[in-house]
C-alpha atoms as a PDB file:
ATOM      1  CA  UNK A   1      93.868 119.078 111.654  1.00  0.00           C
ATOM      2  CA  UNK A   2      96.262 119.132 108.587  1.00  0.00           C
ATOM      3  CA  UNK A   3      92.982 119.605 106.205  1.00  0.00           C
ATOM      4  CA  UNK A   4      91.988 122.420 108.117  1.00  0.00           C
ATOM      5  CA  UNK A   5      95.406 124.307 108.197  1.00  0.00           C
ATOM      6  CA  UNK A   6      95.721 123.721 104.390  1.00  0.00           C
ATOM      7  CA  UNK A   7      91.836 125.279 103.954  1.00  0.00           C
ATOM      8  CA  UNK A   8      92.821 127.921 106.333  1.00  0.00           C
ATOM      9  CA  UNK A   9      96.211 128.730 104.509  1.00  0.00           C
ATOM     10  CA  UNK A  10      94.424 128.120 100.816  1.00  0.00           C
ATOM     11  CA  UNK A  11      91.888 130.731 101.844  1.00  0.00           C
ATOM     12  CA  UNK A  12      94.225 133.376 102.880  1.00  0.00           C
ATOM     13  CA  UNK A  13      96.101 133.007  99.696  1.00  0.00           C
ATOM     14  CA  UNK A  14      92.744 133.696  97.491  1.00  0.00           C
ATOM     15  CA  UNK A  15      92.264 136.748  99.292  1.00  0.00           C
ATOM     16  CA  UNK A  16      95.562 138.034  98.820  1.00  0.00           C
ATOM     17  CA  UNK A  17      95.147 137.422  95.231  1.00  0.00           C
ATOM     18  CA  UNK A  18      91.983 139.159  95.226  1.00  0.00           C
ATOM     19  CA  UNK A  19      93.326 142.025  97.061  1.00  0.00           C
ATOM     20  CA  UNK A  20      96.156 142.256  94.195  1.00  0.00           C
ATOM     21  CA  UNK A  21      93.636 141.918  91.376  1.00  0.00           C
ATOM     22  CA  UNK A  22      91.741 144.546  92.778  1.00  0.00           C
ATOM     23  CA  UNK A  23      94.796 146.776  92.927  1.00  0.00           C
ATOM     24  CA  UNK A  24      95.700 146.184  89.432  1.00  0.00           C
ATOM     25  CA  UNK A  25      91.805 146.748  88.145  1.00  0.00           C
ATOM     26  CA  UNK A  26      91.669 150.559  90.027  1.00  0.00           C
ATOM     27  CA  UNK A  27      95.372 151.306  88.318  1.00  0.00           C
ATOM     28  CA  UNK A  28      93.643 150.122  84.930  1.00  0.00           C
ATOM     29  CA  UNK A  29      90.594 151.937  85.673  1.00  0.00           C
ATOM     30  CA  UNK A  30      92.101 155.525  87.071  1.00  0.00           C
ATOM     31  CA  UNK A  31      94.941 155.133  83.839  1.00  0.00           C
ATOM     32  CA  UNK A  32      91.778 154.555  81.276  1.00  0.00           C
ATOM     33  CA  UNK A  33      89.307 157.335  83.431  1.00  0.00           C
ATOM     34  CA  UNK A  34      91.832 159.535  81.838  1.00  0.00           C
ATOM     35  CA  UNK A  35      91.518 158.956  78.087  1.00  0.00           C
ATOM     36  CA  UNK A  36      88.533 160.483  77.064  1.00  0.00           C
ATOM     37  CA  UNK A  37      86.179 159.880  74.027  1.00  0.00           C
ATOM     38  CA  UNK A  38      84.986 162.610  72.364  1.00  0.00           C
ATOM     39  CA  UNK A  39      81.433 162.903  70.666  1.00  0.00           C
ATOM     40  CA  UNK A  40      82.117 162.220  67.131  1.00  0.00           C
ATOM     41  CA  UNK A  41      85.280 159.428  68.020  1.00  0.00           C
ATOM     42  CA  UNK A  42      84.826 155.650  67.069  1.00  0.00           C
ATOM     43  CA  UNK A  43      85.722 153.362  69.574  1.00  0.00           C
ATOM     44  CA  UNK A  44      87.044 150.188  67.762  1.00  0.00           C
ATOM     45  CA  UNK A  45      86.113 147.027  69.564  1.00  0.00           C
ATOM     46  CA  UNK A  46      87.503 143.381  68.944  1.00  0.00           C
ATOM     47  CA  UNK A  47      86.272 139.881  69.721  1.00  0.00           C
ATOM     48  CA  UNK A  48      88.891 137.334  69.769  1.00  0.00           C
ATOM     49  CA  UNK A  49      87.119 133.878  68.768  1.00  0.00           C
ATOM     50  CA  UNK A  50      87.878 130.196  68.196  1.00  0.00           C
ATOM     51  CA  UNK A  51      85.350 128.578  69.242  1.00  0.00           C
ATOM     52  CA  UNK A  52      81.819 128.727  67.810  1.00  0.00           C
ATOM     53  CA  UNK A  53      80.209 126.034  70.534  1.00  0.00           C
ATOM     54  CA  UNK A  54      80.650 129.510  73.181  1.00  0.00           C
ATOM     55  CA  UNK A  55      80.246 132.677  71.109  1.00  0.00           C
ATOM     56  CA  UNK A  56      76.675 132.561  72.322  1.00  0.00           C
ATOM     57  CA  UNK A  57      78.018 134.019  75.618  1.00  0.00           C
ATOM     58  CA  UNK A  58      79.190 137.108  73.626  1.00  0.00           C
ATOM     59  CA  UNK A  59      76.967 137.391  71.179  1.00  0.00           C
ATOM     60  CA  UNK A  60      74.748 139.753  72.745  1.00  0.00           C
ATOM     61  CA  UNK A  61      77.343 142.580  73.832  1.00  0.00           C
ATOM     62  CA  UNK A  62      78.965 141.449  70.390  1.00  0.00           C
ATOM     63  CA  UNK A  63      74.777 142.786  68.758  1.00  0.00           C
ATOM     64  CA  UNK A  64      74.946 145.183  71.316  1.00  0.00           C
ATOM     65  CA  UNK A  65      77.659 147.239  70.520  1.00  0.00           C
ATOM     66  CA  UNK A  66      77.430 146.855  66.981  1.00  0.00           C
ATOM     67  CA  UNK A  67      74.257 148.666  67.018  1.00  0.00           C
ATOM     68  CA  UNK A  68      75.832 151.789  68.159  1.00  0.00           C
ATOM     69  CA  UNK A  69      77.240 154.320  66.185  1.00  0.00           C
ATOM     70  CA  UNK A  70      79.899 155.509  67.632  1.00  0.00           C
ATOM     71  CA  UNK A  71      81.524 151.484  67.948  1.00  0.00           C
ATOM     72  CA  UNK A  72      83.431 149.834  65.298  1.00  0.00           C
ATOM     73  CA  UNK A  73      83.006 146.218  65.931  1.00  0.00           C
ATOM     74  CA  UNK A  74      85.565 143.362  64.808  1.00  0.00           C
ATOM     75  CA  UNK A  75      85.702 139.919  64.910  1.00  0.00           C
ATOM     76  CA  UNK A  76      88.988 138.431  64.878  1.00  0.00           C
ATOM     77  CA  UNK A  77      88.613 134.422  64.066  1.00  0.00           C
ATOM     78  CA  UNK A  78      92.147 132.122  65.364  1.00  0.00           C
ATOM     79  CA  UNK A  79      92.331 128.968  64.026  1.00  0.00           C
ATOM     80  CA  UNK A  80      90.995 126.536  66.945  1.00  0.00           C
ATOM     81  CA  UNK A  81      93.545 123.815  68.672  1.00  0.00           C
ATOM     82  CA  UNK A  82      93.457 120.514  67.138  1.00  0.00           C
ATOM     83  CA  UNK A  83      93.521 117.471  69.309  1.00  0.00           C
ATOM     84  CA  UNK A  84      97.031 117.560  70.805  1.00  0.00           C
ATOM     85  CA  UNK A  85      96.964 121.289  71.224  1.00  0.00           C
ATOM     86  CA  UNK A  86      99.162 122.138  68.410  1.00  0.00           C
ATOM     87  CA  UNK A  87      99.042 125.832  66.844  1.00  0.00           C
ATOM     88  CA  UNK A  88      97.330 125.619  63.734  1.00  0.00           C
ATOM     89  CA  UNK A  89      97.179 127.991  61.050  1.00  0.00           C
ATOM     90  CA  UNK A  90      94.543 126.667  58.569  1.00  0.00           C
ATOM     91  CA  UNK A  91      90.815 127.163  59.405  1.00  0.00           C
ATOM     92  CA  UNK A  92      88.127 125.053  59.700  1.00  0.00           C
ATOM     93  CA  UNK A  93      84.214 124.898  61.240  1.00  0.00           C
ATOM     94  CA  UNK A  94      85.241 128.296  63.273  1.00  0.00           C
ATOM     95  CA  UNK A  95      85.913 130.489  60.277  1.00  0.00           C
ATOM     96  CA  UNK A  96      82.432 129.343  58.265  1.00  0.00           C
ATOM     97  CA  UNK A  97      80.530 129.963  61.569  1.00  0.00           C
ATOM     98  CA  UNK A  98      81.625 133.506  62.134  1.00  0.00           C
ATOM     99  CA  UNK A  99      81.553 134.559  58.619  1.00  0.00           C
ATOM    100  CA  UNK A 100      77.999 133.563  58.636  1.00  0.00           C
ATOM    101  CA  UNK A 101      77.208 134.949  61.894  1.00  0.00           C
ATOM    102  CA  UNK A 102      79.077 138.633  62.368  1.00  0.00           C
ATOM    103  CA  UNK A 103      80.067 141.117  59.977  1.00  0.00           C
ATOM    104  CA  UNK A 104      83.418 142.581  60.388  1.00  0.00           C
ATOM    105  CA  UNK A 105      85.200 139.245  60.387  1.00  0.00           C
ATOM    106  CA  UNK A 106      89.310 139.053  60.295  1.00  0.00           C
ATOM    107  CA  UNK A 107      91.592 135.919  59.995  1.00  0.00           C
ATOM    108  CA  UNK A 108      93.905 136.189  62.681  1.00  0.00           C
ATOM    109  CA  UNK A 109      96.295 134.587  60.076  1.00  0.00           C
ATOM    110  CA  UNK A 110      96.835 135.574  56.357  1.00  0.00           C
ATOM    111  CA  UNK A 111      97.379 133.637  53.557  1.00  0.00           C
ATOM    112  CA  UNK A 112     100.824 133.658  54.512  1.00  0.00           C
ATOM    113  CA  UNK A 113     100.718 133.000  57.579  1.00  0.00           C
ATOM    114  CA  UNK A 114     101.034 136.247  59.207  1.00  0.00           C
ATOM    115  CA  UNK A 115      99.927 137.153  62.840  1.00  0.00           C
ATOM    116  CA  UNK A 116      96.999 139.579  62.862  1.00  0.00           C
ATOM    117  CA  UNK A 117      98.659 142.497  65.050  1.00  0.00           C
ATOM    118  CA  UNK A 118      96.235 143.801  67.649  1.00  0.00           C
ATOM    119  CA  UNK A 119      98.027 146.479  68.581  1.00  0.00           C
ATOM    120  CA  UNK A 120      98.822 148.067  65.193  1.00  0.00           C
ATOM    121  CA  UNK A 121      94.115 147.910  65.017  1.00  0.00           C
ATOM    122  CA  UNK A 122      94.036 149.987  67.872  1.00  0.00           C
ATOM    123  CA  UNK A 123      91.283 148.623  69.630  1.00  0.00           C
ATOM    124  CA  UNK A 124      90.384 150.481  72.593  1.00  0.00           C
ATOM    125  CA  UNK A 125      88.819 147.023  74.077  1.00  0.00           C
ATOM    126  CA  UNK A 126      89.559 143.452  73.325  1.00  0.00           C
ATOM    127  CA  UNK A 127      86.936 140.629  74.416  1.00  0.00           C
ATOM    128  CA  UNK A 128      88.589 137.210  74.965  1.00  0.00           C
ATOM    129  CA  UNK A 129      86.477 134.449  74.014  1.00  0.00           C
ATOM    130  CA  UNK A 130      87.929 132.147  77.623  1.00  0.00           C
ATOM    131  CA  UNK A 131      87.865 134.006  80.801  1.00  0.00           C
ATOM    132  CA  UNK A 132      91.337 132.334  81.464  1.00  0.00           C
ATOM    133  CA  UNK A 133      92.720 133.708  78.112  1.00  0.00           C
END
């Protein structure tokens, strides 16, 4: 009886969330519908990446979008998590991997260890590499 009031009460709460998640995606949607692209803009596009073992989930919008002209394509490489989930700054595998593999690549870090600023870009769209990113 207790399991089946906790599945009852755990489905209720997903749909709630759902409901709110839709509401938030239409605001997003009728606040974008408004910002028009005209014929001759470039849309600027980034890929946040870490890990190369995935990018083959994104590598085809990635190809698709870079063949199109009116699309400026960027891939913007952070330094992947070492073992205890630390921040690093220094590269590895990751950075090898994408330079080999896109064109457009960016260290999210400089040499000194400056934050790549997203906002300053202006990408119209950012694709996270994690859905829960």
């Amino acid at each position: 009886m207790i399991k089946k009031t906790f599945n009852l009460i755990k489905r209720f709460v997903n749909k709630i969330i759902v409901f709110f998640k839709s509401l938030d995606s239409k605001r997003h949607l009728k606040k974008h519908k408004k910002e028009k692209v005209g014929k001759g803009d470039i849309v600027k596009v980034a890929f946040l990446v870490f890990e190369p073992e995935t990018w083959d989930k994104q590598e085809p919008i990635y190809r698709e979008l870079k063949e199109r002209e009116n699309v400026q394509v960027d891939v913007v490489v952070i330094p992947n998590f070492d073992v205890d989930f630390s921040e690093r700054k220094n590269y590895g595998k990751e950075i090898k991997f994408f330079e080999s593999n896109c064109e457009n690549v960016i260290h999210a870090y400089d040499d000194n260890g400056k934050l790549y600023d997203l906002k300053k870009a202006g990408y119209k769209y950012v694709f996270y590499e994690d859905l829960y990113n």
